[in-house]
Protein backbone atom coordinates (compact mmCIF):
# COMPACT_ATOMS: atom_id res chain seq x y z
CA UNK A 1 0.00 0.00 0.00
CA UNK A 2 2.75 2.91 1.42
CA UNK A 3 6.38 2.71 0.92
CA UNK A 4 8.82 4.94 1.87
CA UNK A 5 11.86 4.43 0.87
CA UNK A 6 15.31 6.48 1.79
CA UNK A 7 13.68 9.21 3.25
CA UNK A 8 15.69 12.63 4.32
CA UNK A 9 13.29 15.87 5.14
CA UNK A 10 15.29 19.33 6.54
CA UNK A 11 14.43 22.07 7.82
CA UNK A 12 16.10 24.60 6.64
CA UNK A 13 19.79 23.18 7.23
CA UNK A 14 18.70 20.97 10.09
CA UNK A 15 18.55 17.43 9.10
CA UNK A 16 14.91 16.47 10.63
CA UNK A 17 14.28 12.79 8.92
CA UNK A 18 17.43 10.68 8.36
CA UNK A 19 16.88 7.95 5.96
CA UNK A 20 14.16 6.82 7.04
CA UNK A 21 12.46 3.44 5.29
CA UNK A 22 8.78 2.51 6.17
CA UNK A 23 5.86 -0.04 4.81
CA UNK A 24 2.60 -0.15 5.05
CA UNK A 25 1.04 -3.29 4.02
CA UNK A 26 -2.73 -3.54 2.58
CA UNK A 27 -5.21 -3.97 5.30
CA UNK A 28 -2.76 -3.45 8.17
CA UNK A 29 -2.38 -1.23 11.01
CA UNK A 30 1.36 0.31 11.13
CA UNK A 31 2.46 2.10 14.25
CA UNK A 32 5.01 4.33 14.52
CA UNK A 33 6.16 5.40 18.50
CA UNK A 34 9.18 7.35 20.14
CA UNK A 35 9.81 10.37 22.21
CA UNK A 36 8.44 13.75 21.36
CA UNK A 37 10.63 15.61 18.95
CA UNK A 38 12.14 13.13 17.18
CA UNK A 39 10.38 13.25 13.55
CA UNK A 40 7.19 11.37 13.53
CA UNK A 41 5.03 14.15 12.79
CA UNK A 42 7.33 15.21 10.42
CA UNK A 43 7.41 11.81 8.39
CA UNK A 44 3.31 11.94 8.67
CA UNK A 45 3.40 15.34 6.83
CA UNK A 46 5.99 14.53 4.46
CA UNK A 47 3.69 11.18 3.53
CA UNK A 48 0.58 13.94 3.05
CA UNK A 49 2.64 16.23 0.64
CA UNK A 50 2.88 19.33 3.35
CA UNK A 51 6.41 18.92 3.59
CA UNK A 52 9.16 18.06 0.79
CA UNK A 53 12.01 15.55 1.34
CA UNK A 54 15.07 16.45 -0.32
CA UNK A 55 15.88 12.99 -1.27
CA UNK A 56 14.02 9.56 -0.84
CA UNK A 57 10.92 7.52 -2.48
CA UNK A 58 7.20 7.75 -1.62
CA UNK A 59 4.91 5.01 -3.13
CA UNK A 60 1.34 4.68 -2.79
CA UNK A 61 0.12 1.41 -4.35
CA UNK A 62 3.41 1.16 -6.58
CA UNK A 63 3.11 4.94 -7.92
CA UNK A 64 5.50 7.62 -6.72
CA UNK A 65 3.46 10.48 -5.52
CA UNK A 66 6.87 12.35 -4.32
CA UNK A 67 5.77 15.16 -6.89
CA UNK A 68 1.78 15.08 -5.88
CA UNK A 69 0.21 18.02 -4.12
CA UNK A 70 -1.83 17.16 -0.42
CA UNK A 71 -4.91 17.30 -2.24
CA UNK A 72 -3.64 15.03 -5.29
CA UNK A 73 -2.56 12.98 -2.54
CA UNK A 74 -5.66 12.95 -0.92
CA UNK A 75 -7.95 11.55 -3.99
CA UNK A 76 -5.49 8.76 -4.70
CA UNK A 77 -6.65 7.78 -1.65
CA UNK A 78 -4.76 9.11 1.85
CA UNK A 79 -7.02 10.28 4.90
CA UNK A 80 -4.79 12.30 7.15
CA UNK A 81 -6.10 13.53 10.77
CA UNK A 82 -3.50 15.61 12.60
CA UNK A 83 -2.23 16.06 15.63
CA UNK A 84 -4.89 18.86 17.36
CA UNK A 85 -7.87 16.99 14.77
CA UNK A 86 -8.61 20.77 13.22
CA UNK A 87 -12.30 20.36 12.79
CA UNK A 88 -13.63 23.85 11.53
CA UNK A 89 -15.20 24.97 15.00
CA UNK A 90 -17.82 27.91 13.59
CA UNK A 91 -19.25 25.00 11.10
CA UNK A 92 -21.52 21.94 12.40
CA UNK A 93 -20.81 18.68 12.54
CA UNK A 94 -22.46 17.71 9.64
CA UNK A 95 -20.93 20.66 7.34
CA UNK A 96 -17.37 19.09 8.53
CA UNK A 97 -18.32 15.73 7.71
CA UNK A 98 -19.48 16.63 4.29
CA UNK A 99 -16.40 18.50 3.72
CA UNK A 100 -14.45 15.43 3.55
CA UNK A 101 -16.33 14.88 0.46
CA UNK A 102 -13.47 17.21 -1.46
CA UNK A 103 -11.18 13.98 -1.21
CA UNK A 104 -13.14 11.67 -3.32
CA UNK A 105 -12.48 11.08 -6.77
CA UNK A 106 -14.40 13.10 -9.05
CA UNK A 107 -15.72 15.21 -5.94
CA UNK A 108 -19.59 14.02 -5.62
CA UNK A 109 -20.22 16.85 -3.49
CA UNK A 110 -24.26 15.62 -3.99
CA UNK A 111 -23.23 12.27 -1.73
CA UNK A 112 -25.15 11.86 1.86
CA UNK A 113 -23.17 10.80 4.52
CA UNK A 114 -23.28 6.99 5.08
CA UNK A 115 -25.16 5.07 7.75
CA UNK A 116 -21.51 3.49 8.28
CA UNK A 117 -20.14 6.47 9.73
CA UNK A 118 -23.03 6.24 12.47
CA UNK A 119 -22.30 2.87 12.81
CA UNK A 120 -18.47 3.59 14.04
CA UNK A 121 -19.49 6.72 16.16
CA UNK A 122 -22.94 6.77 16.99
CA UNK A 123 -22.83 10.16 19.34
CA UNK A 124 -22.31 12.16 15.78
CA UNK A 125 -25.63 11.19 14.44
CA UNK A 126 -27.03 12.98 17.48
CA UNK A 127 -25.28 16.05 16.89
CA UNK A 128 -24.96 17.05 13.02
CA UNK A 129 -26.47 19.92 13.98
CA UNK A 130 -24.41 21.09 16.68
CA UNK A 131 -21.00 23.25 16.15
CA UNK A 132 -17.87 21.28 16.37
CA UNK A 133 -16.11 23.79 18.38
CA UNK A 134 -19.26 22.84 21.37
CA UNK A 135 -18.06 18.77 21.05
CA UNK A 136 -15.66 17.29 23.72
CA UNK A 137 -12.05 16.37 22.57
CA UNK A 138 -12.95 12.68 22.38
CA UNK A 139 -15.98 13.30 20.16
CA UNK A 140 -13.70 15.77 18.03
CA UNK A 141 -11.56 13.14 17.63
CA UNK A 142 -14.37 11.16 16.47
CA UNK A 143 -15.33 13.62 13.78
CA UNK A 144 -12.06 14.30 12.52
CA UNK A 145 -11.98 10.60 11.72
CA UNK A 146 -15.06 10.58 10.07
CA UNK A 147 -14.46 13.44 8.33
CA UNK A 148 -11.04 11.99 6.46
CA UNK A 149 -13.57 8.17 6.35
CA UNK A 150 -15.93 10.34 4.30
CA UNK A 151 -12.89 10.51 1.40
CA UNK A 152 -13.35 6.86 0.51
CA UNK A 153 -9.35 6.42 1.67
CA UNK A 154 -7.18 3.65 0.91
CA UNK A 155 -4.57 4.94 3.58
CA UNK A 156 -5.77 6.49 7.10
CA UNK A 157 -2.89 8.61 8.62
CA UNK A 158 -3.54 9.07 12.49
CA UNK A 159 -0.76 11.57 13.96
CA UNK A 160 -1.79 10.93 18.13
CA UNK A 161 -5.34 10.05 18.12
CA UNK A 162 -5.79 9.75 22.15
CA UNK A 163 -3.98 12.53 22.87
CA UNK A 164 -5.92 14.81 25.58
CA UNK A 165 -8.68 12.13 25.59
CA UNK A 166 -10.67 10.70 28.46
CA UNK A 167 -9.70 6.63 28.79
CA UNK A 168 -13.66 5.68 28.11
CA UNK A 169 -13.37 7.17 24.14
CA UNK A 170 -9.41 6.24 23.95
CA UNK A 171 -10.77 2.56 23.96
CA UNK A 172 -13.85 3.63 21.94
CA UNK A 173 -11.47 5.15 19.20
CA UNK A 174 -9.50 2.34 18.87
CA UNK A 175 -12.29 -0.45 18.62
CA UNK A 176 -13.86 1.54 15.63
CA UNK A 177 -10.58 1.71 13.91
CA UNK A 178 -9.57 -1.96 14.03
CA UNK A 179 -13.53 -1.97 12.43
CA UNK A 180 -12.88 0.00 9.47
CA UNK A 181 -9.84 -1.86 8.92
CA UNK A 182 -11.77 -5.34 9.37
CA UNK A 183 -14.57 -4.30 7.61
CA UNK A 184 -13.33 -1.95 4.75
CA UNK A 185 -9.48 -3.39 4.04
CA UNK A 186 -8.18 0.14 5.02
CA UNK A 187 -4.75 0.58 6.15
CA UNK A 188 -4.12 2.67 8.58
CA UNK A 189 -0.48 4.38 9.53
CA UNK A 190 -0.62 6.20 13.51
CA UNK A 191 1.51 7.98 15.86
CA UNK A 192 0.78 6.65 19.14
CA UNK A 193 2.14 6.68 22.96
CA UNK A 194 -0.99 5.06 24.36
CA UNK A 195 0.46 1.38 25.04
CA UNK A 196 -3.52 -0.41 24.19
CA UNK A 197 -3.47 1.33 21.20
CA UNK A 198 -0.14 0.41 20.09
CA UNK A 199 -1.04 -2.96 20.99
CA UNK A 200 -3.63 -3.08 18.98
CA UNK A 201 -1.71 -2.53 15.62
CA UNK A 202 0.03 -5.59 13.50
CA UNK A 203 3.35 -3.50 13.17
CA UNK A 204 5.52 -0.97 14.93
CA UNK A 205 8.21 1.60 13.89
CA UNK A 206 10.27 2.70 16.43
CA UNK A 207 12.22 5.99 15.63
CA UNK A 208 15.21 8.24 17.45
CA UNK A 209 16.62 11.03 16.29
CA UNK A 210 14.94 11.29 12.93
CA UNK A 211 15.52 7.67 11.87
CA UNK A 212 14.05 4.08 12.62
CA UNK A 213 15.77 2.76 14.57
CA UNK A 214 13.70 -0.79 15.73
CA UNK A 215 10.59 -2.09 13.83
CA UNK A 216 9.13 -5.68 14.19
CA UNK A 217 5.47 -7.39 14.61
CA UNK A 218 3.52 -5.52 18.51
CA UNK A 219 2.88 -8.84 19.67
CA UNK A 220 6.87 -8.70 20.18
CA UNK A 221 6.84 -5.98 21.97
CA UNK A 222 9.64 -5.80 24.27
CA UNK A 223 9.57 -4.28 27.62
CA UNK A 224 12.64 -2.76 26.71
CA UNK A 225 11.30 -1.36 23.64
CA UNK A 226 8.69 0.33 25.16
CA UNK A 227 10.22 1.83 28.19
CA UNK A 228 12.63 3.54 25.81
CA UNK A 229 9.97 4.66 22.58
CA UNK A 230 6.83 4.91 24.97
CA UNK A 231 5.81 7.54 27.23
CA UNK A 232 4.06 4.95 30.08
């Protein structure tokens, strides 16, 4: 599905991602973990097309899409929610879900919103009509989600989808996304220091200092591993 291959972002003259190589197969959940500051945001962003590498391969489904805009990226088939979920607050819940309409192919802006989305987070059918700046974080969360499921994606980018959320949704977030990858064949690539929810994914990335640095199945999940890439 996503391969990134040799991978080396800057900022300016500061070396941020060190060739860095990732997969993501089809129909898997890829996690990527470490300490604050050292570059997973920025490889989520670079994989989105809002930041440039200077050198290194990104392939969705075989095709390099090094050269595609965000939104290019987006109707091939990425969903991206980031870090902070940036829901449009002044807007309701329903105009934000029917935003995420602008990723499909061929934009059919006419297209309702599907009883599928309900089905993964039922408290958003009882508030389309309320603003999304009134909603908890958790049930933010939950609409940003939606919002990027409305796209029809192929690829679901999660940078930190428990942060600053109450333990009851953390576990509710990450039933209903090992359901749309069960259900749909979605992959799905996260940022994550919540140990359940990395637990829940089939692989993990491990970087330091702009680089991977460890990588293997999270059933193998060392203790070592996680006391040094986890914040528990």
């Amino acid at each position: 599905m996503l391969r990134v291959s040799g991978l080396n972002v800057y900022y300016g003259e500061s070396h941020i991602l060190r060739n860095v190589d990732l997969s993501v197969p089809c129909g898997q959940m890829v996690c990527l973990i470490g300490r604050n500051g050292v570059g997973k945001t920025t490889l989520l962003k670079t994989i989105v097309g809002l930041l440039k590498p200077r050198t290194g391969a990104i392939e969705l489904m075989d095709s390099p899409i090094n050269t595609l805009s965000p939104d290019k990226r987006a109707r091939l088939g990425i969903g991206y929610v980031p870090q902070g979920r940036e829901i449009i607050p002044r807007v309701t819940v329903k105009e934000n879900l029917l935003l995420g309409l602008e990723a499909r192919p061929g934009k059919r802006r006419n297209a309702t919103i599907p009883e599928s989305i309900f089905e993964l987070f039922p408290v958003l059918k009882t508030m389309l009509g309320r603003m999304g700046g009134d909603l908890s974080g958790g049930q933010q969360q939950q609409l940003a989600i939606a919002r990027a499921l409305m796209g029809e994606p192929k690829l679901l980018v999660l940078d930190e989808p428990t942060e600053g959320i109450q333990p009851s949704i953390i576990l509710e977030i990450e039933a209903a996304v090992r359901r749309i990858i069960e259900e749909t064949g979605i992959s799905v690539l996260l940022v994550e220091q919540h140990l359940h929810f990395v637990r829940q994914a089939d692989r993990y990335y491990a970087m330091q200092k702009g680089g991977i640095v460890a990588s293997g199945e999270t059933s193998e999940l060392s203790r070592d591993v996680i006391q040094q890439f986890l914040a528990v």
